[in-house]
C-alpha atoms as a PDB file:
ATOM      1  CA  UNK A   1       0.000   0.000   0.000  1.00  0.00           C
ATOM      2  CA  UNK A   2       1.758   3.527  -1.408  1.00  0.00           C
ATOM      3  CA  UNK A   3       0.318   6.546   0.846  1.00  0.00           C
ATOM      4  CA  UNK A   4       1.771   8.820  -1.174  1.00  0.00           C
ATOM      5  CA  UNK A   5       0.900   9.490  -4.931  1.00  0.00           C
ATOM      6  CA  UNK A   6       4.696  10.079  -6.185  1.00  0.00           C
ATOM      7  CA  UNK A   7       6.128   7.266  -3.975  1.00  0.00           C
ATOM      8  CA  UNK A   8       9.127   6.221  -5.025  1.00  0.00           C
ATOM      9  CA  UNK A   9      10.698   2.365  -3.410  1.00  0.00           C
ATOM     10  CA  UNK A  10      14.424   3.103  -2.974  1.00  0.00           C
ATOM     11  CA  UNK A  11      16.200   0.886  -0.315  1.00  0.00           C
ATOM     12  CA  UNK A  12      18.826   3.038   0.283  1.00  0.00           C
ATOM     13  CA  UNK A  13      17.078   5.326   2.116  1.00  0.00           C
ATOM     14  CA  UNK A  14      18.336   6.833   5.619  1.00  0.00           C
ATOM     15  CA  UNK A  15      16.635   6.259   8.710  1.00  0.00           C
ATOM     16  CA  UNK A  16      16.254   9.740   9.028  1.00  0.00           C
ATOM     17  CA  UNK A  17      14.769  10.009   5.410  1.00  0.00           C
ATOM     18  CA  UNK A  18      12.597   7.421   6.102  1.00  0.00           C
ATOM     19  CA  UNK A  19      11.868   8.558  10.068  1.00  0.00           C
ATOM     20  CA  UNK A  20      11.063  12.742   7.904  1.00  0.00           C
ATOM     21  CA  UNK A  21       8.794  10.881   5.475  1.00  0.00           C
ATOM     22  CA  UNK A  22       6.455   8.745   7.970  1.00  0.00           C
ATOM     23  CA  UNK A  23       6.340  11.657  10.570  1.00  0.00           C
ATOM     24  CA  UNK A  24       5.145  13.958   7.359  1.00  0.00           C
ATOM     25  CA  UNK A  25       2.424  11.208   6.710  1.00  0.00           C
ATOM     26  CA  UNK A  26       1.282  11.185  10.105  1.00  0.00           C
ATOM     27  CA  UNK A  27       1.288  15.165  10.472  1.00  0.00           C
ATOM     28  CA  UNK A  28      -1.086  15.203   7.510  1.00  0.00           C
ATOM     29  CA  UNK A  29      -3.243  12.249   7.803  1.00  0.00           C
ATOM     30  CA  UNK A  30      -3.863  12.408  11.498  1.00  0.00           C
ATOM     31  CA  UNK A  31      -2.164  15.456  13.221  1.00  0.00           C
ATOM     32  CA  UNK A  32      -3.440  18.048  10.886  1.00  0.00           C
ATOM     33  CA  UNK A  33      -6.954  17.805  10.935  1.00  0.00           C
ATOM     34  CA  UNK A  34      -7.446  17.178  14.595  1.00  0.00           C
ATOM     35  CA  UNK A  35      -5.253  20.307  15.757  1.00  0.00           C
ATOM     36  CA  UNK A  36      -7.959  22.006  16.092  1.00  0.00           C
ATOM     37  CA  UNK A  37      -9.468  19.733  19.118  1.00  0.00           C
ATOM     38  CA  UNK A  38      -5.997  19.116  20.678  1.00  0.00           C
ATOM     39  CA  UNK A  39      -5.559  21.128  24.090  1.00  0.00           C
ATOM     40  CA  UNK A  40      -1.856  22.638  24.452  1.00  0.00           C
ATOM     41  CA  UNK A  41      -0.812  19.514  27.029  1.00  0.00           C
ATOM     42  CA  UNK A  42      -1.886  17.280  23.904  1.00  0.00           C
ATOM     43  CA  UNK A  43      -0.005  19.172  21.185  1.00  0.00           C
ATOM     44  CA  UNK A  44       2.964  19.021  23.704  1.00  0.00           C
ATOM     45  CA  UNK A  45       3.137  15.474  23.665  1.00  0.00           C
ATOM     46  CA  UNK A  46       3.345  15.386  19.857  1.00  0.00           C
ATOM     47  CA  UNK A  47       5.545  17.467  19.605  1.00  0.00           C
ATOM     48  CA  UNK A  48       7.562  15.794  22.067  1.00  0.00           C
ATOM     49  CA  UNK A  49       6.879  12.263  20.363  1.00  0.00           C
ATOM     50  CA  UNK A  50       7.958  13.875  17.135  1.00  0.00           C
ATOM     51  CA  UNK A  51      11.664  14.954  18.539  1.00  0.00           C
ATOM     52  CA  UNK A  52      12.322  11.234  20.287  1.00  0.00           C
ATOM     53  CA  UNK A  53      11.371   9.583  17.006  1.00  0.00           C
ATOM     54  CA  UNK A  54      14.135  12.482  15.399  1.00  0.00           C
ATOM     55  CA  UNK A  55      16.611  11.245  18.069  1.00  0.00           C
ATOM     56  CA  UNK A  56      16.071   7.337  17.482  1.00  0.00           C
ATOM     57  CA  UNK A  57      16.184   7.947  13.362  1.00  0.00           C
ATOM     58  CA  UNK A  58      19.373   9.852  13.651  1.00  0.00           C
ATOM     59  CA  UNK A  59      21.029   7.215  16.484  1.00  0.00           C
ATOM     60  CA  UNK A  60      19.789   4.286  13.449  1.00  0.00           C
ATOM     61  CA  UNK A  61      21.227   6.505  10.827  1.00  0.00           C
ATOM     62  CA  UNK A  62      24.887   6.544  13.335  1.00  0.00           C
ATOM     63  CA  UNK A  63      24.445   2.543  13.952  1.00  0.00           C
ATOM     64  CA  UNK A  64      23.926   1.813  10.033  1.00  0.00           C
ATOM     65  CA  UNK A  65      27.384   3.742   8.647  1.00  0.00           C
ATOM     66  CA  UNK A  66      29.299   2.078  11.388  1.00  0.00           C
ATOM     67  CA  UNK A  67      28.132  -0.998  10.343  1.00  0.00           C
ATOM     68  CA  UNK A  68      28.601  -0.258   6.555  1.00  0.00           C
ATOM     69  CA  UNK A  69      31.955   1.238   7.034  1.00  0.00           C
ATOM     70  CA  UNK A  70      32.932  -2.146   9.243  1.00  0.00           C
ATOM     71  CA  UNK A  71      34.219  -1.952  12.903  1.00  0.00           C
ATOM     72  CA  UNK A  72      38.250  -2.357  13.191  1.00  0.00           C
ATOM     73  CA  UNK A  73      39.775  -3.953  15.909  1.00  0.00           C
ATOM     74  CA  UNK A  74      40.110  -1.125  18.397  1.00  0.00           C
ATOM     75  CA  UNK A  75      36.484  -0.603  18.570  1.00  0.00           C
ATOM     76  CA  UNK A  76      36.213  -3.191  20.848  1.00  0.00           C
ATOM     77  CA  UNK A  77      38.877  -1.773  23.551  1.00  0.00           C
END
């Protein structure tokens, strides 16, 4: 199931780029058109959902080019 009218598969993509383009779905899909009936302590917790996902995309995006680039022996000291 495509989402998005000009989606595009490309497995190379980042887990950031991939992290940008679900949160983007969810903002319009869901977020969006309830803003409206979300109080400020609701619209908080988005927002703060939104930056942890941002962290854990960015600490994927860290994990896979050490793993692509390979470890070397003093990593493990």
């Amino acid at each position: 199931m495509n989402i998005n009218d000009d989606y595009q598969e490309d497995d190379n993509l980042s887990a950031i780029e991939l992290n940008d383009a679900c949160m983007d779905a969810l903002f319009h899909m869901v977020i969006d058109p309830m803003q409206d009936s979300l109080h400020d302590e609701d619209l908080s917790r988005v927002l703060s959902i939104g930056a942890i996902f941002k962290e854990l995309a960015k600490k994927a995006h860290a994990y896979d080019q050490l793993s692509s680039e390979g470890l070397s022996d003093l990593s493990r000291n």
